[in-house]
Structure formats: C-alpha cells, structure tokens
N, C-alpha and C. Protein backbone atom coordinates (compact mmCIF):
# COMPACT_ATOMS: atom_id res chain seq x y z
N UNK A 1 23.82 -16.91 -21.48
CA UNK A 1 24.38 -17.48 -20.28
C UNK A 1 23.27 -17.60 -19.24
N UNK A 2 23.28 -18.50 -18.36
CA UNK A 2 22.17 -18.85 -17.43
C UNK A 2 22.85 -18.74 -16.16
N UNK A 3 21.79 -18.07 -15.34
CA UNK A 3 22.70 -17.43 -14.09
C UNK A 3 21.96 -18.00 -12.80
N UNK A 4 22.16 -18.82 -11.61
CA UNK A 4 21.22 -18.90 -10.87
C UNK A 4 21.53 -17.94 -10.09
N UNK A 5 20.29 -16.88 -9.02
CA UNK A 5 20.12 -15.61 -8.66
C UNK A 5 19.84 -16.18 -7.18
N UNK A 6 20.67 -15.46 -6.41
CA UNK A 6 20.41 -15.59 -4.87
C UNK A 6 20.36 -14.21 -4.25
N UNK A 7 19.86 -14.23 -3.24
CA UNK A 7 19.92 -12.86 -1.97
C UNK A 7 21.02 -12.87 -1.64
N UNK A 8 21.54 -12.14 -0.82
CA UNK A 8 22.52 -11.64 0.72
C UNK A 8 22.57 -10.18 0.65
N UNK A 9 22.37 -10.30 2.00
CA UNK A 9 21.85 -8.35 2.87
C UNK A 9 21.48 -7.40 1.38
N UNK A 10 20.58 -8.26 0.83
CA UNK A 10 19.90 -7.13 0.17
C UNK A 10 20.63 -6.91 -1.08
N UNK A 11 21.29 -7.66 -1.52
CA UNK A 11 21.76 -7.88 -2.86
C UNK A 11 21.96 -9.22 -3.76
N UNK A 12 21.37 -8.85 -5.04
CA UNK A 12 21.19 -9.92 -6.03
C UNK A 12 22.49 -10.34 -6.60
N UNK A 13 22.79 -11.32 -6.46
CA UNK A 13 24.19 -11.95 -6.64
C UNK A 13 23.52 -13.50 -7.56
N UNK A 14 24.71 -13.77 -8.49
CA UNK A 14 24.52 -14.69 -9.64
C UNK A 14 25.57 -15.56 -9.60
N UNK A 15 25.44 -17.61 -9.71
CA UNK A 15 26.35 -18.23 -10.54
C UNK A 15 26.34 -18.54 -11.37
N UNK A 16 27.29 -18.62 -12.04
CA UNK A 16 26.51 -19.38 -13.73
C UNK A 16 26.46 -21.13 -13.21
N UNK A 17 25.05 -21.24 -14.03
CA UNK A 17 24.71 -22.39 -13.69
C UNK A 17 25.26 -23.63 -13.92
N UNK A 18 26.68 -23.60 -15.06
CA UNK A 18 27.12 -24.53 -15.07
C UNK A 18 28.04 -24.81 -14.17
N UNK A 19 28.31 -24.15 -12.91
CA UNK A 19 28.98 -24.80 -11.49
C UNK A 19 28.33 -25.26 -10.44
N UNK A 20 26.89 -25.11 -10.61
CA UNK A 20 25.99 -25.46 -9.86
C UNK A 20 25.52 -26.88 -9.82
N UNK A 21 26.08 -27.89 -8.74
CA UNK A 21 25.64 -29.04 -8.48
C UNK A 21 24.11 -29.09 -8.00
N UNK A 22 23.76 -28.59 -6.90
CA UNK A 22 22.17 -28.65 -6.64
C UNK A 22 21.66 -27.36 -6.00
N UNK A 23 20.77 -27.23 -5.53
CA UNK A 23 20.07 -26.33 -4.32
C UNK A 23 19.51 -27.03 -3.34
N UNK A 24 19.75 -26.94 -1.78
CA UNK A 24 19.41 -27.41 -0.76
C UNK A 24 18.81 -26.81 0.28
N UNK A 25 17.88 -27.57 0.79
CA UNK A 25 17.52 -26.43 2.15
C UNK A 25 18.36 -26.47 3.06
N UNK A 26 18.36 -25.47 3.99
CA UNK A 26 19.46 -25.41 4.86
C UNK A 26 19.42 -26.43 5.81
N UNK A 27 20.55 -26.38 6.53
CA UNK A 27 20.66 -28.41 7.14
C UNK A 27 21.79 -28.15 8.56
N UNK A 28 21.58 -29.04 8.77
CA UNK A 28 22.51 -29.23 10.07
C UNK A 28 23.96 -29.05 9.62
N UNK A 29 24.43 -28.49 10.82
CA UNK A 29 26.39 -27.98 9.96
C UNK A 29 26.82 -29.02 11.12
N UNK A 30 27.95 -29.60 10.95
CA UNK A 30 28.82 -30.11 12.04
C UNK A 30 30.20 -29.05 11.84
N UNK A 31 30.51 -28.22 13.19
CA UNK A 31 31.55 -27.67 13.42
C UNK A 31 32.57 -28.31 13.13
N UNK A 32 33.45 -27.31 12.49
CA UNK A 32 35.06 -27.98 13.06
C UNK A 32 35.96 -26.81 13.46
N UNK A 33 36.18 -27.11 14.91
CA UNK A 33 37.49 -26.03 15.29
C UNK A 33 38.15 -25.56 14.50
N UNK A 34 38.61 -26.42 13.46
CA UNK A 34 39.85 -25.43 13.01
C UNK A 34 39.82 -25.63 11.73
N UNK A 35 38.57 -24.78 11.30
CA UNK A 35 38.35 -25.02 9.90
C UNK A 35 38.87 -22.85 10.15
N UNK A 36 38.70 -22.57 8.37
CA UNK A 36 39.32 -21.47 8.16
C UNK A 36 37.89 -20.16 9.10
N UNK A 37 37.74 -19.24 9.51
CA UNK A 37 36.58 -18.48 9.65
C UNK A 37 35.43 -18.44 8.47
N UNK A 38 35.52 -18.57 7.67
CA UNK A 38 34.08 -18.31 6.70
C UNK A 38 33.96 -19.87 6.26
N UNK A 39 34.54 -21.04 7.12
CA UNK A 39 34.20 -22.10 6.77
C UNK A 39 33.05 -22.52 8.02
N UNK A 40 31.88 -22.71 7.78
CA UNK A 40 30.86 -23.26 9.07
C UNK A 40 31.42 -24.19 9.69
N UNK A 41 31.97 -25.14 8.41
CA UNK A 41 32.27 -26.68 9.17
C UNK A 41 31.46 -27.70 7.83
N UNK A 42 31.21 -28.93 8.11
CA UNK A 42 30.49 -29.45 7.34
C UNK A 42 29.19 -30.21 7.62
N UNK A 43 28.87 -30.97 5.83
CA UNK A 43 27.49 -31.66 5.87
C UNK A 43 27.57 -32.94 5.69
N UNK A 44 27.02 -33.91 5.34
CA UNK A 44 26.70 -35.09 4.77
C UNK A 44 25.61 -34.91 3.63
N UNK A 45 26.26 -34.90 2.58
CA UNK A 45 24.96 -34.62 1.62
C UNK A 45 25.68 -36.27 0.27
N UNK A 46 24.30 -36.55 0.42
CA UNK A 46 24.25 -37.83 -0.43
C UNK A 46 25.80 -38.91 -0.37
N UNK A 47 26.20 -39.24 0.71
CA UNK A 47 27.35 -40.19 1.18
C UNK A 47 28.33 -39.21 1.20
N UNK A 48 28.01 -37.80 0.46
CA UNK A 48 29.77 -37.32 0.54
C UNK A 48 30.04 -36.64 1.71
N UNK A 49 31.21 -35.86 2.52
CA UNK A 49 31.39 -34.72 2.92
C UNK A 49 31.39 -33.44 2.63
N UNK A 50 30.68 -32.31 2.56
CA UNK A 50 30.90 -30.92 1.67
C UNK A 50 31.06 -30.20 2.72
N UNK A 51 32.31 -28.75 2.97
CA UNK A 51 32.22 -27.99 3.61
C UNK A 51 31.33 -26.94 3.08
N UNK A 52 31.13 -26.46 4.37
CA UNK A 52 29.97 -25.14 3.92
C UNK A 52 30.83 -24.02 4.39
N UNK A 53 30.93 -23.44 3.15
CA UNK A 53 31.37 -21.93 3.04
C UNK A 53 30.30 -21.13 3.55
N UNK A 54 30.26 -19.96 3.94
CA UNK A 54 29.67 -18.70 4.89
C UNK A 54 29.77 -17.48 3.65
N UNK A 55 29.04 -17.22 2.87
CA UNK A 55 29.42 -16.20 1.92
C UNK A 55 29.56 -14.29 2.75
N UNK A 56 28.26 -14.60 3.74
CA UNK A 56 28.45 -13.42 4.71
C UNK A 56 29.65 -13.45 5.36
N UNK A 57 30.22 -13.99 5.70
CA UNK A 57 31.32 -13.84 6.95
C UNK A 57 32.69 -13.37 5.41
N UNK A 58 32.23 -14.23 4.48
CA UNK A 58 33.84 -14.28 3.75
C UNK A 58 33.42 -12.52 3.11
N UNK A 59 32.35 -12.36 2.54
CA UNK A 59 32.07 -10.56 2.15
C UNK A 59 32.23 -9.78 3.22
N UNK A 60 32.34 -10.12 4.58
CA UNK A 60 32.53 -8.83 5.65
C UNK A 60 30.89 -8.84 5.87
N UNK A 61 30.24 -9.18 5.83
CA UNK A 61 28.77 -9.47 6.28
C UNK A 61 28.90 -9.45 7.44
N UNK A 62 27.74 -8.96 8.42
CA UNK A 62 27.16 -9.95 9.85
C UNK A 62 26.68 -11.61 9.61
N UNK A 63 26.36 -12.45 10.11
CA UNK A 63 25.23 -13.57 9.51
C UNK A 63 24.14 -13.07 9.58
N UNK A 64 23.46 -13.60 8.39
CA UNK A 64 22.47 -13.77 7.95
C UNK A 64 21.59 -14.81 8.10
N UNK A 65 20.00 -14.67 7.96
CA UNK A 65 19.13 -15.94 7.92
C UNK A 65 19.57 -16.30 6.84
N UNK A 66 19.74 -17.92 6.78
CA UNK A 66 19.83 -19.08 5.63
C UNK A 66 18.80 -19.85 5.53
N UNK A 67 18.54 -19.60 4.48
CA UNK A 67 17.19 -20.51 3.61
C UNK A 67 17.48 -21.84 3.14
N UNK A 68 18.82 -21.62 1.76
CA UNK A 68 19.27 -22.30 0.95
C UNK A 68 20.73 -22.50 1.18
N UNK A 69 20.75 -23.86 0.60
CA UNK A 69 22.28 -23.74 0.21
C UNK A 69 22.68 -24.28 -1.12
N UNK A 70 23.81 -23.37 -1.87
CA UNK A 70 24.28 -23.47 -3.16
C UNK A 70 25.28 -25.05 -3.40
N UNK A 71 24.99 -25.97 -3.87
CA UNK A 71 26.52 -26.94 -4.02
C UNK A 71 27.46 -26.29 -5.10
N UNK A 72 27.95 -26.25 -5.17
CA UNK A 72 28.99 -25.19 -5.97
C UNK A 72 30.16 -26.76 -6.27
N UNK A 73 30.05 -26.76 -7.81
CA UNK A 73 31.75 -27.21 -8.35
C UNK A 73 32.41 -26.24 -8.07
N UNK A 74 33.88 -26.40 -6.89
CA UNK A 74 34.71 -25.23 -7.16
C UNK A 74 36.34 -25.95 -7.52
N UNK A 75 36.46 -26.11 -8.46
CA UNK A 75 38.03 -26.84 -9.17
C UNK A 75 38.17 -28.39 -9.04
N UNK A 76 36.74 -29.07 -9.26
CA UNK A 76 36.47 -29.99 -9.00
C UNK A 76 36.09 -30.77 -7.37
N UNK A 77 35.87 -29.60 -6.81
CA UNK A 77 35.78 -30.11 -5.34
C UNK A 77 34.08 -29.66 -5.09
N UNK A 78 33.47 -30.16 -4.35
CA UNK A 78 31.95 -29.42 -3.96
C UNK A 78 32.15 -28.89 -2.84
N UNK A 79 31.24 -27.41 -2.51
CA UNK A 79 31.32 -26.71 -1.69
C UNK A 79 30.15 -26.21 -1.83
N UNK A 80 29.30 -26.16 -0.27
CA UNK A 80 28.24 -25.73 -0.46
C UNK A 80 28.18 -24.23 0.33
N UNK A 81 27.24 -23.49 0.17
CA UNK A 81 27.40 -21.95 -0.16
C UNK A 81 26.08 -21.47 0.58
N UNK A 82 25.98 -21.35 1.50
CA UNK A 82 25.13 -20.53 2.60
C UNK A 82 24.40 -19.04 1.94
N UNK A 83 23.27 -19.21 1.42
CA UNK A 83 22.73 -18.01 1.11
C UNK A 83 21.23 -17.76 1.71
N UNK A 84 20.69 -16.45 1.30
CA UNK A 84 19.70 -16.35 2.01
C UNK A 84 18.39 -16.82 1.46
N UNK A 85 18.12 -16.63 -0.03
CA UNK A 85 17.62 -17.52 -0.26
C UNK A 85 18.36 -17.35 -1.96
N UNK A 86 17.65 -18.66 -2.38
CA UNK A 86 17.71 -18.26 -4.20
C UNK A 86 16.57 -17.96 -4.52
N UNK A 87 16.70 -16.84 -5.58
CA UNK A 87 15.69 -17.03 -6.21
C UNK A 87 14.72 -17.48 -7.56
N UNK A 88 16.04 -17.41 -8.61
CA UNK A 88 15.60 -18.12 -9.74
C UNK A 88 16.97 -18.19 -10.71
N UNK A 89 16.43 -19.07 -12.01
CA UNK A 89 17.48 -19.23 -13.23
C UNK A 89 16.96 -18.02 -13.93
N UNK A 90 17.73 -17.33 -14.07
CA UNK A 90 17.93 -16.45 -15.36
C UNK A 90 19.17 -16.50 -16.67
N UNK A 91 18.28 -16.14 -17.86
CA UNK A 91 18.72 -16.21 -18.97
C UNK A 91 19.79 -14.82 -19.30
N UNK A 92 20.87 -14.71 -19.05
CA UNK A 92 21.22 -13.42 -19.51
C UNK A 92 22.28 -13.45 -20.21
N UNK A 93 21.56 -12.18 -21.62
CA UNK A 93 22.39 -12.53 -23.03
C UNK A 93 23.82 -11.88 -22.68
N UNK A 94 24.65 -12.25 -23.45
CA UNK A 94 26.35 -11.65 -23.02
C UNK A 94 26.86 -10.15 -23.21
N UNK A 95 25.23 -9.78 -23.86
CA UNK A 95 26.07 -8.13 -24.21
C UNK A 95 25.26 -7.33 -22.77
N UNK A 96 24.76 -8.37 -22.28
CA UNK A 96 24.21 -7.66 -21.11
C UNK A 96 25.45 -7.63 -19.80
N UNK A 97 26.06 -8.37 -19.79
CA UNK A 97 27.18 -8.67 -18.93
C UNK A 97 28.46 -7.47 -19.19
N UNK A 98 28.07 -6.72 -18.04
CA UNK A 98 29.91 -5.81 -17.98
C UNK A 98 30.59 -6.36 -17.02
N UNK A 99 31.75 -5.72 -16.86
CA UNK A 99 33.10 -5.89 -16.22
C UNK A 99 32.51 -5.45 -14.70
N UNK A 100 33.26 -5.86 -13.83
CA UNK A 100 32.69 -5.24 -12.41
C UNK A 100 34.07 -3.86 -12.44
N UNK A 101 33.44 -2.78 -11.73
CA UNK A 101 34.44 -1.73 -11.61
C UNK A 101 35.85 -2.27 -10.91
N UNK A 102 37.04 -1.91 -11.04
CA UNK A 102 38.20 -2.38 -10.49
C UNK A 102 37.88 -2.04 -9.15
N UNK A 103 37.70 -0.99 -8.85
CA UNK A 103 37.42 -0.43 -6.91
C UNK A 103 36.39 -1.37 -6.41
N UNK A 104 35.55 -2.13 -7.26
CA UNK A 104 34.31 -2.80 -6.37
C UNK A 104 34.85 -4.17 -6.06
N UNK A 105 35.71 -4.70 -7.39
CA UNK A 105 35.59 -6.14 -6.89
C UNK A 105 36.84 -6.89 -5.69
N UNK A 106 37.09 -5.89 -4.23
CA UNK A 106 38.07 -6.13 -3.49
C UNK A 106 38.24 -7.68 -2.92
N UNK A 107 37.03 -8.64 -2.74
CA UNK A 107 37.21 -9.76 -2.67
C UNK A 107 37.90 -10.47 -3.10
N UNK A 108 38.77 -10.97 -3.12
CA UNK A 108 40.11 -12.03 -3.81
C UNK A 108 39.17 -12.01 -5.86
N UNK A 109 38.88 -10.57 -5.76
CA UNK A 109 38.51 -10.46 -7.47
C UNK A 109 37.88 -11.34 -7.38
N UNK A 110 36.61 -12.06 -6.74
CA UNK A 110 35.58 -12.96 -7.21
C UNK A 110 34.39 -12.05 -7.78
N UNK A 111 34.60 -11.34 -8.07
CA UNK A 111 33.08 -10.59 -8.77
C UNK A 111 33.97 -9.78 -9.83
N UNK A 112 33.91 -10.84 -10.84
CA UNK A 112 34.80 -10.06 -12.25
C UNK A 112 33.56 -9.37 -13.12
N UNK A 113 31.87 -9.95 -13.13
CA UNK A 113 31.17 -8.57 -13.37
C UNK A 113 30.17 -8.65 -12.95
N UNK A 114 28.91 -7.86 -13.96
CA UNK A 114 27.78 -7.74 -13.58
C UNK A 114 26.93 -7.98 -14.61
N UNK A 115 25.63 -8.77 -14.11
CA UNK A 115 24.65 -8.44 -15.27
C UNK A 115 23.58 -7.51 -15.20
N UNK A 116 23.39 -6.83 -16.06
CA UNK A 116 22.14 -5.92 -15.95
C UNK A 116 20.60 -7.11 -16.62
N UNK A 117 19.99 -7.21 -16.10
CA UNK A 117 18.61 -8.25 -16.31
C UNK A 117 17.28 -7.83 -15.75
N UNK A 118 16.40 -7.22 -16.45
CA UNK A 118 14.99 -6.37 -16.44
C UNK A 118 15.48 -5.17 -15.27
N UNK A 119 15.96 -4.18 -15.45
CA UNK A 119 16.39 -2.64 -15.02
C UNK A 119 17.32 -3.18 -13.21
N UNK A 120 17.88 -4.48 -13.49
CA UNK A 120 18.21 -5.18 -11.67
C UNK A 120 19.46 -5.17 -12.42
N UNK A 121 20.64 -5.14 -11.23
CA UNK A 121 21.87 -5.51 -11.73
C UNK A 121 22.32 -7.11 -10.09
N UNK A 122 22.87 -7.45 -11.24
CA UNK A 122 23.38 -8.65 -10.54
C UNK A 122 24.47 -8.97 -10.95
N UNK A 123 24.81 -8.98 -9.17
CA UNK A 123 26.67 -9.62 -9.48
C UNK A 123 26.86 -10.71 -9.40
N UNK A 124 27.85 -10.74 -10.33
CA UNK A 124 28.30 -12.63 -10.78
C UNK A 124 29.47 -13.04 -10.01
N UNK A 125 29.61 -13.86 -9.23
CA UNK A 125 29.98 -14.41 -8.48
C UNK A 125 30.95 -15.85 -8.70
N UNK A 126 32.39 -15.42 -9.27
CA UNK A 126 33.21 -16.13 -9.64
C UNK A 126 33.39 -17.31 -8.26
N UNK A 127 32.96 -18.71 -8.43
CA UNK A 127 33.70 -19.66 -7.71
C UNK A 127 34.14 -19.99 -7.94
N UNK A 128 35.10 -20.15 -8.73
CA UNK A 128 36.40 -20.68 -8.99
C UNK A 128 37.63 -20.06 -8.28
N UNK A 129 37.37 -18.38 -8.17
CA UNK A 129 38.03 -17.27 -7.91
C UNK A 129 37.34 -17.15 -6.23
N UNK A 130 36.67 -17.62 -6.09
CA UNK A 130 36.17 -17.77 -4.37
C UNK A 130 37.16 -18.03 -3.46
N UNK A 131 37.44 -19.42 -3.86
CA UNK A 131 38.19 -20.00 -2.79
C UNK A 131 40.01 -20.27 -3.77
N UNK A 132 40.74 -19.43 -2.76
CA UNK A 132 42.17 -19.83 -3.33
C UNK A 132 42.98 -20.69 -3.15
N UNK A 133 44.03 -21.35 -3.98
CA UNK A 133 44.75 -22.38 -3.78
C UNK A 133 44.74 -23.34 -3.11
N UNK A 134 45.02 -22.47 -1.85
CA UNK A 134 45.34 -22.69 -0.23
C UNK A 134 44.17 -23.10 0.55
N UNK A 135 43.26 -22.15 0.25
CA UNK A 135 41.72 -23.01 1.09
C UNK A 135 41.58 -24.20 0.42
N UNK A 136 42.03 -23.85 -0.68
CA UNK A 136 41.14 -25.91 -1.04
C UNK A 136 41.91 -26.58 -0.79
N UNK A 137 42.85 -26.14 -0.67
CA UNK A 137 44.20 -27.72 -0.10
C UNK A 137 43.77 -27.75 1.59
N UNK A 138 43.64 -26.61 2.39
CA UNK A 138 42.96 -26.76 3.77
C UNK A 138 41.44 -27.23 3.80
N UNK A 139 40.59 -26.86 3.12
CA UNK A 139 39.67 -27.70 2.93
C UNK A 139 39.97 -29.23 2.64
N UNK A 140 40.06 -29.52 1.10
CA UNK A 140 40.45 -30.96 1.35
C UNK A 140 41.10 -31.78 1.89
N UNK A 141 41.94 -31.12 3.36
CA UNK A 141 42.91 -32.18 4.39
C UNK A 141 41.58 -31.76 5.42
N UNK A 142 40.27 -30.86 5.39
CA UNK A 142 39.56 -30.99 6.64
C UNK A 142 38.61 -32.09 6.50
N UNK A 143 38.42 -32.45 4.74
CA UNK A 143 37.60 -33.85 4.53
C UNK A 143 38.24 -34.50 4.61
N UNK A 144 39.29 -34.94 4.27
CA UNK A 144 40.16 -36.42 4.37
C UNK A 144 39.68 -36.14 5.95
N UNK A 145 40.04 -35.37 6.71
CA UNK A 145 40.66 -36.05 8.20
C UNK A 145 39.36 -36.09 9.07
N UNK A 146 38.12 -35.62 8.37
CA UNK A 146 36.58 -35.47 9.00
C UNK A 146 36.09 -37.01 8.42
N UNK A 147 36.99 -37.48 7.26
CA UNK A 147 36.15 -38.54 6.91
C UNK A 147 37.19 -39.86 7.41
N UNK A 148 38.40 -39.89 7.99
CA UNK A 148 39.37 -40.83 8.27
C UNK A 148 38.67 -41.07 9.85
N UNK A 149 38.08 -39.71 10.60
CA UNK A 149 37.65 -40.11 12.29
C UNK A 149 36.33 -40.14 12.04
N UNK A 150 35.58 -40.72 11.04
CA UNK A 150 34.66 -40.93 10.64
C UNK A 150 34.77 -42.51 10.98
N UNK A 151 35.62 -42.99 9.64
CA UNK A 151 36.13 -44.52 10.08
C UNK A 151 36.92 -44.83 10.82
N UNK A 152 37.55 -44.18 11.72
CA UNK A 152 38.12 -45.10 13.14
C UNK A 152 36.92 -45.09 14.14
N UNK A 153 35.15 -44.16 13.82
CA UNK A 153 34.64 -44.36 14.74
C UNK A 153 33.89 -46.09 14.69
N UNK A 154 34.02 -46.21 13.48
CA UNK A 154 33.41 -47.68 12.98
C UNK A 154 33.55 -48.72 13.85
C-alpha cells in the first residue's frame, strides 16, 4: 500500500495515495461566513471550486503553519486538506499496518490504523470517514451557492 506522509503538531499522519488528487502549495482561501468551523472557506484550483478543510481545527489543534495542501477524493467530491507540510510517498507492506487502539481513534473514527515504517509510526488517515454525510451535503450547497454568486457576478 502507498501512503502519502504529512506533518501536523509534530505528528506523522498518512493517505493512501489512491485518494489523493494532487499536492499544492498553500494559496489564497476565500472565506465564507457560514461555512462549518474546520471549513477555511474556499479555492479556485484549475476552473473548479474546492473547500479547504482545516485538519488542525477539526483534531482540536491550535493553527498551524501551512506549507501544503492535500486535494483529497472524499466520496467523489474534492477537498483540499491544510497540512503542514508533506513529506513523502511511502511504500508500506500490509502486515505492517495495525488497527488504531479503540481509545485513540475519537475523531468521527477517521484513524482506523497505523503503520509502523522504518522504527516511525504513522497514522492513516481515513477520508472518506473525515467528513460525514452531512458536511458533504453542507459543503456541496456551499459550492453550488459560491459558484451560482459567482455567475450572477458576470
């Protein structure tokens, strides 16, 4: 399994790379009032709209410096993912991968495990299990309606 490896406050956190649309440098956010709290607001990346998720704010983090940002497939929607930086693709075989402890993974269970990879453990970082139901249906009415006063500004 191939994992791309990012920072936050000092911990190595992993996606598997097949949800990974790109890596970006960090970029201008446009606010939106009344997006959810761990939503920044959004981007313009290559004609589309993507909200940018806050991975610090949604873990109970302070903010953090942002380097990068993750595009994340999350249930067919893109979402890009505020980290501090990435740092590489890693190869990690499946018997290296455990379960995350039941007491650790309190986040809406997005960290179902871990990989152990040269004596480092890294947590894997379910997006699919990130964002629930409900955010992506509030997300995708904050693009429709970011991209509808988009075209009445025309």
């Amino acid at each position: 399994m191939q994992l791309l490896s990012f920072s936050l406050n000092g911990v190595d956190y992993g996606i598997a790379l097949k949800d990974v649309e790109s890596i970006e440098s960090r970029m201008d956010i446009v606010n939106v009032p009344t997006a959810p709290a761990h939503i920044k607001g959004i981007i313009r990346l290559h004609g589309e709209i993507v909200p940018v998720f806050c991975l610090a704010t949604r873990f109970g983090l302070q903010d953090r410096p942002v380097e990068n940002m993750i595009v994340a497939n999350v249930n067919g929607m893109k979402v890009a993912l505020e980290v501090e930086k990435v740092k590489e693709i890693v190869d990690v075989d499946n018997s290296r991968v455990l379960p995350m402890p039941i007491l650790m993974n309190g986040v809406k269970n997005c960290f179902n495990d871990v990989a152990s990879c040269q004596k480092e453990l890294i947590v894997m970082l379910d997006v699919n299990s990130l964002v629930s139901l409900e955010e992506q249906q509030q997300i995708r009415k904050l693009i429709d309606d970011s991209g509808k006063a988009k075209e009445e500004q025309k």
